[in-house]
N, C-alpha and C. Protein backbone atom coordinates (compact mmCIF):
# COMPACT_ATOMS: atom_id res chain seq x y z
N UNK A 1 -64.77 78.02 51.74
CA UNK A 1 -65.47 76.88 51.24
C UNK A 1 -65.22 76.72 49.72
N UNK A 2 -65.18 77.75 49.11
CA UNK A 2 -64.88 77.87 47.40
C UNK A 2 -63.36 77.40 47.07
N UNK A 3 -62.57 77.79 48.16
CA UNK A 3 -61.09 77.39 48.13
C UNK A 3 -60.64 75.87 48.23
N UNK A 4 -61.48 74.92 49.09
CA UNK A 4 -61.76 73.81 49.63
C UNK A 4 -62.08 73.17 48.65
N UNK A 5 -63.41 73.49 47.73
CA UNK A 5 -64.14 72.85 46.50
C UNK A 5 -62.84 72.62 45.18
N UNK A 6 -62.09 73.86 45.28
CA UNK A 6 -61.44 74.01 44.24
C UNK A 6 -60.39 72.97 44.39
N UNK A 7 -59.54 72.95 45.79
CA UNK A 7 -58.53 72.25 45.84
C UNK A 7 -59.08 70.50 45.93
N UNK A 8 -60.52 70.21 46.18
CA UNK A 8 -59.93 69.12 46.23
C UNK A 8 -61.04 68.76 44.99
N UNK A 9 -61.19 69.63 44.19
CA UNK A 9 -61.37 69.78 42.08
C UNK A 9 -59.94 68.53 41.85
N UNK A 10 -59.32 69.81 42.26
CA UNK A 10 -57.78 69.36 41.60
C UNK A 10 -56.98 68.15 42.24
N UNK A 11 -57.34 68.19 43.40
CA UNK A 11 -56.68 66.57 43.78
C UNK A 11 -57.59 65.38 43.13
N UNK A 12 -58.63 65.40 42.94
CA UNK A 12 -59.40 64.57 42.15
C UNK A 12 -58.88 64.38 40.91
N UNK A 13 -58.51 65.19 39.96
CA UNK A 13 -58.22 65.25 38.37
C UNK A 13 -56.62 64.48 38.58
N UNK A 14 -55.78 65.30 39.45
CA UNK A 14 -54.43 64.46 39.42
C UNK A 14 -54.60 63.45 40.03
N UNK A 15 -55.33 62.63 40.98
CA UNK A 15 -55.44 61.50 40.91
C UNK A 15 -55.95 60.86 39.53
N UNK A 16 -56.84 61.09 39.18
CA UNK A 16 -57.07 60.41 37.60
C UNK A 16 -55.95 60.49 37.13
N UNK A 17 -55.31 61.29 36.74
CA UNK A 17 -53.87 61.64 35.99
C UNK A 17 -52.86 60.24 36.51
N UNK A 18 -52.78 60.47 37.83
CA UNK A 18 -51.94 59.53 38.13
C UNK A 18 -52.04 58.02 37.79
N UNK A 19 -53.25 57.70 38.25
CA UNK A 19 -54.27 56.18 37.70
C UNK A 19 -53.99 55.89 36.24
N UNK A 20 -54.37 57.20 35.40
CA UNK A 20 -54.13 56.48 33.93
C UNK A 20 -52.98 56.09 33.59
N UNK A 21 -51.65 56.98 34.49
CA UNK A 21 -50.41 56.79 34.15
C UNK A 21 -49.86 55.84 34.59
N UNK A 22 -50.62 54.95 35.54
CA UNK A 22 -50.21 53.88 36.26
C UNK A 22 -50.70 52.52 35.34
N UNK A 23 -51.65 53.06 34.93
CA UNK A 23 -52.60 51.98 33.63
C UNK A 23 -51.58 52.01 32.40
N UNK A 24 -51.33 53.33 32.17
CA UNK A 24 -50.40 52.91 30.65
C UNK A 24 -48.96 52.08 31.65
N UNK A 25 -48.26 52.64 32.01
CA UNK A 25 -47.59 51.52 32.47
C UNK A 25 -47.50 50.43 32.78
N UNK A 26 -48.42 49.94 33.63
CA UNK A 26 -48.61 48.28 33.89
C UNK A 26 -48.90 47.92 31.99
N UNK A 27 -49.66 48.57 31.23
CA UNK A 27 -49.81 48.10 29.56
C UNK A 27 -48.36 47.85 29.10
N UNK A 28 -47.64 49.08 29.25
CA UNK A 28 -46.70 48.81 28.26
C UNK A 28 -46.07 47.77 28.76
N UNK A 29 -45.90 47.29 30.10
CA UNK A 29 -44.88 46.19 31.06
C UNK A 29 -45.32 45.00 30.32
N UNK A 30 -46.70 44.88 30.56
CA UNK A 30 -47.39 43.82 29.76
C UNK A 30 -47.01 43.20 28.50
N UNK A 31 -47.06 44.26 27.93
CA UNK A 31 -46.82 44.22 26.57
C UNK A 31 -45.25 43.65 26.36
N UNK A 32 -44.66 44.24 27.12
CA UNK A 32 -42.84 43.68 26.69
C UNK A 32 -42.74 42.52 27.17
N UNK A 33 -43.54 41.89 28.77
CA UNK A 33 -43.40 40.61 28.62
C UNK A 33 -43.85 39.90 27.47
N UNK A 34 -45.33 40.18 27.23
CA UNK A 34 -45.71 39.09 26.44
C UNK A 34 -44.57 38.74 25.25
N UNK A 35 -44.10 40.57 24.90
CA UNK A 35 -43.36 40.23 23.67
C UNK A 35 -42.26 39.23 23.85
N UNK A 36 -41.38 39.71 25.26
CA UNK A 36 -40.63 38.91 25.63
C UNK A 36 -40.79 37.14 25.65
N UNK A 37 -41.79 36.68 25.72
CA UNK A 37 -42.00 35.51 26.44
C UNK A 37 -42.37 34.91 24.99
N UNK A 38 -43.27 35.59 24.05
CA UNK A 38 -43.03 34.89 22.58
C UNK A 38 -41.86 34.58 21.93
N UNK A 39 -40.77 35.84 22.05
CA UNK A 39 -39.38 35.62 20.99
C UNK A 39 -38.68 34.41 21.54
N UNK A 40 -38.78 34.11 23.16
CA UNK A 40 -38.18 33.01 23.56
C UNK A 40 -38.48 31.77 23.65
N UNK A 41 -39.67 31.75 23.49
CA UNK A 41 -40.74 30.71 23.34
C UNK A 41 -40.12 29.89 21.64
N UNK A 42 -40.35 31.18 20.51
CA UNK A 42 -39.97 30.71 19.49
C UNK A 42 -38.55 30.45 19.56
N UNK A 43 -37.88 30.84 19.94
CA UNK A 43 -36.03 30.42 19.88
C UNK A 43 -35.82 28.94 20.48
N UNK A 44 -36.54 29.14 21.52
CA UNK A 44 -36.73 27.54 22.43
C UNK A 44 -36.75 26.55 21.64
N UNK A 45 -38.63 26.65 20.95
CA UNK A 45 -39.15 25.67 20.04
C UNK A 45 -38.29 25.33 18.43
N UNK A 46 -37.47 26.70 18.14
CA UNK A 46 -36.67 26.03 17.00
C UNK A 46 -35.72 25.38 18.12
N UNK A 47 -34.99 25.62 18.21
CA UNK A 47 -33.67 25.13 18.85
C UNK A 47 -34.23 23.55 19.28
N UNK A 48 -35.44 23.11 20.05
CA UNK A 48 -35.73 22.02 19.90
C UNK A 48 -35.81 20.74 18.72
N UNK A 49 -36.53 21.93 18.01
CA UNK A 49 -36.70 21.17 16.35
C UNK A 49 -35.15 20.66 15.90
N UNK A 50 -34.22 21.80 16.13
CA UNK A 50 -33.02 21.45 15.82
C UNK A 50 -32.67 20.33 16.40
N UNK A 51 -32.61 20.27 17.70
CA UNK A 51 -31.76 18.50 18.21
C UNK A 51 -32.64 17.78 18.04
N UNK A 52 -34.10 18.11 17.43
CA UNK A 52 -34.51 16.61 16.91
C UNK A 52 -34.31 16.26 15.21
N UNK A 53 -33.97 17.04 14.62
CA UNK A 53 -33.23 16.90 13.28
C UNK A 53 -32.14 16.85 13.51
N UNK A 54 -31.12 17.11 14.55
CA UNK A 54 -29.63 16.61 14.29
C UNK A 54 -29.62 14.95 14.73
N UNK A 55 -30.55 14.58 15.86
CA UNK A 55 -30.63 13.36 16.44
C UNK A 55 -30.95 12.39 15.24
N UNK A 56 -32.17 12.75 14.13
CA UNK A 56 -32.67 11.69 13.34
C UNK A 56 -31.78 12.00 12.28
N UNK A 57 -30.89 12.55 11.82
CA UNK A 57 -30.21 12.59 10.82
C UNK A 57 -28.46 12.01 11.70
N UNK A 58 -28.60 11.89 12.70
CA UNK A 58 -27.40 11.35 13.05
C UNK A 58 -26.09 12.08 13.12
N UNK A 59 -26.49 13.45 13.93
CA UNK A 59 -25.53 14.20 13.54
C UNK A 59 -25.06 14.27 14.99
N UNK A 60 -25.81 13.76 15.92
CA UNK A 60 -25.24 13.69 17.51
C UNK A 60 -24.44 12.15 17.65
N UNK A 61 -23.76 12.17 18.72
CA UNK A 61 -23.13 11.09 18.76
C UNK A 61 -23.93 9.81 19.92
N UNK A 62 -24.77 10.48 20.51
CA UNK A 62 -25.50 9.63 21.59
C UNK A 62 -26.72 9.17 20.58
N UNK A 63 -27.29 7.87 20.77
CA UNK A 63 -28.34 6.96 20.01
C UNK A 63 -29.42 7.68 20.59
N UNK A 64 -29.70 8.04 21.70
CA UNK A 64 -30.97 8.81 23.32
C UNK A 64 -30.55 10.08 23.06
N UNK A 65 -31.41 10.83 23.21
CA UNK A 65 -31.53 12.14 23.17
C UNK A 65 -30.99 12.50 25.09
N UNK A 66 -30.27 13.30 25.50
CA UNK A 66 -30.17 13.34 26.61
C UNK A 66 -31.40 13.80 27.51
N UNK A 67 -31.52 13.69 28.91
CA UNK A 67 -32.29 13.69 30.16
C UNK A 67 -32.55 15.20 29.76
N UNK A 68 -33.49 15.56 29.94
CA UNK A 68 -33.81 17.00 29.96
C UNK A 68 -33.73 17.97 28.16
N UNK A 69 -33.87 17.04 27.45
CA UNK A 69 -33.66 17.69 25.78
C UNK A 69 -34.82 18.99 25.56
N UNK A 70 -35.98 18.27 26.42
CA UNK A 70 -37.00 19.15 25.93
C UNK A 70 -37.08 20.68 27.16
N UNK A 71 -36.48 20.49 27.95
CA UNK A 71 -37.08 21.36 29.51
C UNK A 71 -37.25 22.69 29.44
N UNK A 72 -36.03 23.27 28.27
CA UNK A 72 -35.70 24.65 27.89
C UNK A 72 -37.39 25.19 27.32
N UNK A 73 -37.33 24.83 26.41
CA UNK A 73 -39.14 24.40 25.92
C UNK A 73 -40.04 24.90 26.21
N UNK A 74 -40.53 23.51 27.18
CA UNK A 74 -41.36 23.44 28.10
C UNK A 74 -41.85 24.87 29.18
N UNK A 75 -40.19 24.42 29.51
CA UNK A 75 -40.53 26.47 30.77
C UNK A 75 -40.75 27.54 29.78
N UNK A 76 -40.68 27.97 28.47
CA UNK A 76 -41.20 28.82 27.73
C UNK A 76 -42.22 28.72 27.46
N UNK A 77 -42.79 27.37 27.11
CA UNK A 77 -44.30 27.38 26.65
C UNK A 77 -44.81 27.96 27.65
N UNK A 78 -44.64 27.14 28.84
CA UNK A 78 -45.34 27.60 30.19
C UNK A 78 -45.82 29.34 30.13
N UNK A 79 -44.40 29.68 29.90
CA UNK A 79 -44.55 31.40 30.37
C UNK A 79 -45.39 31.78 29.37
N UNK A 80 -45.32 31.83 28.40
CA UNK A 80 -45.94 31.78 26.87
C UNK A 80 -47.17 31.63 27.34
N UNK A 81 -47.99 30.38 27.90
CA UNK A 81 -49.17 30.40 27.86
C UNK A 81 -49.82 31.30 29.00
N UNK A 82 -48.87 31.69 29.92
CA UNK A 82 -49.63 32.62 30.83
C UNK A 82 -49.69 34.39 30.70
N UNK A 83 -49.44 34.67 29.39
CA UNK A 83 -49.20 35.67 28.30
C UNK A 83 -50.49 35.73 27.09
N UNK A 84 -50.32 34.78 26.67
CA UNK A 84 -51.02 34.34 25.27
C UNK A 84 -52.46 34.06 25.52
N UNK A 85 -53.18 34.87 23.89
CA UNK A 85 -54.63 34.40 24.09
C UNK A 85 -54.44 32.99 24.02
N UNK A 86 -55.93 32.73 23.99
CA UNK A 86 -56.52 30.83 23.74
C UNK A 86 -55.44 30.31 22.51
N UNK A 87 -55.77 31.13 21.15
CA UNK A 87 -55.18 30.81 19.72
C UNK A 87 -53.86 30.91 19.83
N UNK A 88 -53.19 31.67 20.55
CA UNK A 88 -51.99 31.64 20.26
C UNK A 88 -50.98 30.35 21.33
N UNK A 89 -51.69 30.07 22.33
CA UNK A 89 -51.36 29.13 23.38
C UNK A 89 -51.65 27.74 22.88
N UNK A 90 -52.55 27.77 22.02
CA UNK A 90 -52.82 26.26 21.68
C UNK A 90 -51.82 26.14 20.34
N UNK A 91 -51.68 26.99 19.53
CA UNK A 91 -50.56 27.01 18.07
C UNK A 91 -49.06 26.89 19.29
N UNK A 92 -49.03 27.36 19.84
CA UNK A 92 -47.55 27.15 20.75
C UNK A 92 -47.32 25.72 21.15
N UNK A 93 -48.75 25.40 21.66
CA UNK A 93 -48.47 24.10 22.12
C UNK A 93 -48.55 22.83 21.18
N UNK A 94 -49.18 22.93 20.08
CA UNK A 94 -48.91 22.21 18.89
C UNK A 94 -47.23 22.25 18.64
N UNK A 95 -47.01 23.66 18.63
CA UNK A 95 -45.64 23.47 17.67
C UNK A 95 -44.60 22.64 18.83
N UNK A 96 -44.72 23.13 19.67
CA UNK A 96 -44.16 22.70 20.93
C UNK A 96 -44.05 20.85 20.74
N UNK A 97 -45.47 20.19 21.04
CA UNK A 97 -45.89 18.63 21.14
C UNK A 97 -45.03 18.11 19.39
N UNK A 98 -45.53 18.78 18.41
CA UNK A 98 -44.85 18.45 17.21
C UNK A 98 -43.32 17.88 17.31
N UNK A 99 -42.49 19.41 17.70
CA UNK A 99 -40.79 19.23 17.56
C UNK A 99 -40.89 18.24 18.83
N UNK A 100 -41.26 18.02 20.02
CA UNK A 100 -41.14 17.25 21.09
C UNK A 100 -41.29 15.52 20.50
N UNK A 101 -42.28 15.53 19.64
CA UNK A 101 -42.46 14.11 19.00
C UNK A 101 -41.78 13.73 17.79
N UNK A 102 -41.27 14.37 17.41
CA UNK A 102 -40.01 14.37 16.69
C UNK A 102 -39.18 14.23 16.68
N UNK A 103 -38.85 14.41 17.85
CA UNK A 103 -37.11 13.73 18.70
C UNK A 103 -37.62 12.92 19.49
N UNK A 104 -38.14 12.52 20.25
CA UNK A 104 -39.02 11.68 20.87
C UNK A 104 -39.22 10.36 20.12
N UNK A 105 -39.62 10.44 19.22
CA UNK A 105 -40.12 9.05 18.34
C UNK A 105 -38.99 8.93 17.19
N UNK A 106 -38.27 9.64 16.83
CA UNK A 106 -37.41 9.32 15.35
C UNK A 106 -36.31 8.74 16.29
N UNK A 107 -35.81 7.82 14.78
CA UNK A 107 -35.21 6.93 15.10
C UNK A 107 -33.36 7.64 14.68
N UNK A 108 -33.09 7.30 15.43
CA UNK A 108 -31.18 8.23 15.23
C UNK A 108 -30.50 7.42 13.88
N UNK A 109 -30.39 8.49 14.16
CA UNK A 109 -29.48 8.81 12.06
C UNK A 109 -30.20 7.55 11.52
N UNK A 110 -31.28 8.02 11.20
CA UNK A 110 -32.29 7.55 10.07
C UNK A 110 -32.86 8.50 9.54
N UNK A 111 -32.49 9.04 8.61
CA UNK A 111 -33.25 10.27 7.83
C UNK A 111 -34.16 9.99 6.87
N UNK A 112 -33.50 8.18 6.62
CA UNK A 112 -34.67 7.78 5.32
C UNK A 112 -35.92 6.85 6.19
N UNK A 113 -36.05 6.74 7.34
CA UNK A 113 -37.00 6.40 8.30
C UNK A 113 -38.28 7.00 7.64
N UNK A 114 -39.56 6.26 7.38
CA UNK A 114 -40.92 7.09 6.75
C UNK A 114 -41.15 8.29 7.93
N UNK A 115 -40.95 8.01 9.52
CA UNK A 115 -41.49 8.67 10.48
C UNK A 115 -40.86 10.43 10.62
N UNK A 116 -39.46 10.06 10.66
CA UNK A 116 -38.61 11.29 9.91
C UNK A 116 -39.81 12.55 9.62
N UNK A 117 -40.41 12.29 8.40
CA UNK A 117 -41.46 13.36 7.75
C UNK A 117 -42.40 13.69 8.01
């Protein structure tokens, strides 16, 4: 009976053992998405900003921004917001709506356009 108590002492403790080690893992996984899903999020949102400053400065050759300018974006914010606290999901989605209305509304190769700024 003392042998019994003892062994299942110890299957109890290495289960904890195992659980926490299963907890830091799912953390750290966590953690690299989120990190993941920010750096691309931000590469997205410049790279957007970019074709809407090459568009209003007239550095593309099409007058329309092409079908799908923003989409790359968009599917980052997305992932982004299912990562991100409240604050950081709503600053994403500002910066996001910003560069989106920026190419969106400026007018091609008009840099001296008031809207431009």
């Amino acid at each position: 009976m003392i042998m019994q108590r003892w062994s299942d002492r110890r299957e109890t403790v290495t289960g904890e053992r195992e659980r926490e080690g299963w907890a830091r893992e799912d953390e750290a996984r966590t953690f690299e998405h989120r990190r993941q899903a920010y750096v691309e999020f931000y590469e997205a949102v410049k790279a957007l900003a970019r074709t809407a400053y090459d568009h209003c400065y007239g550095f593309t050759e099409e007058p329309e921004l092409e079908e799908g300018w923003q989409s790359d974006a968009f599917a980052k914010l997305a992932q982004l917001q299912f990562y991100a606290d409240r604050a950081v999901a709503a600053a994403a989605s500002a910066a996001y709506g910003a560069a989106w209305s920026w190419g969106q509304y400026g007018v091609h190769d008009a840099p001296d356009d008031p809207s431009f700024y």
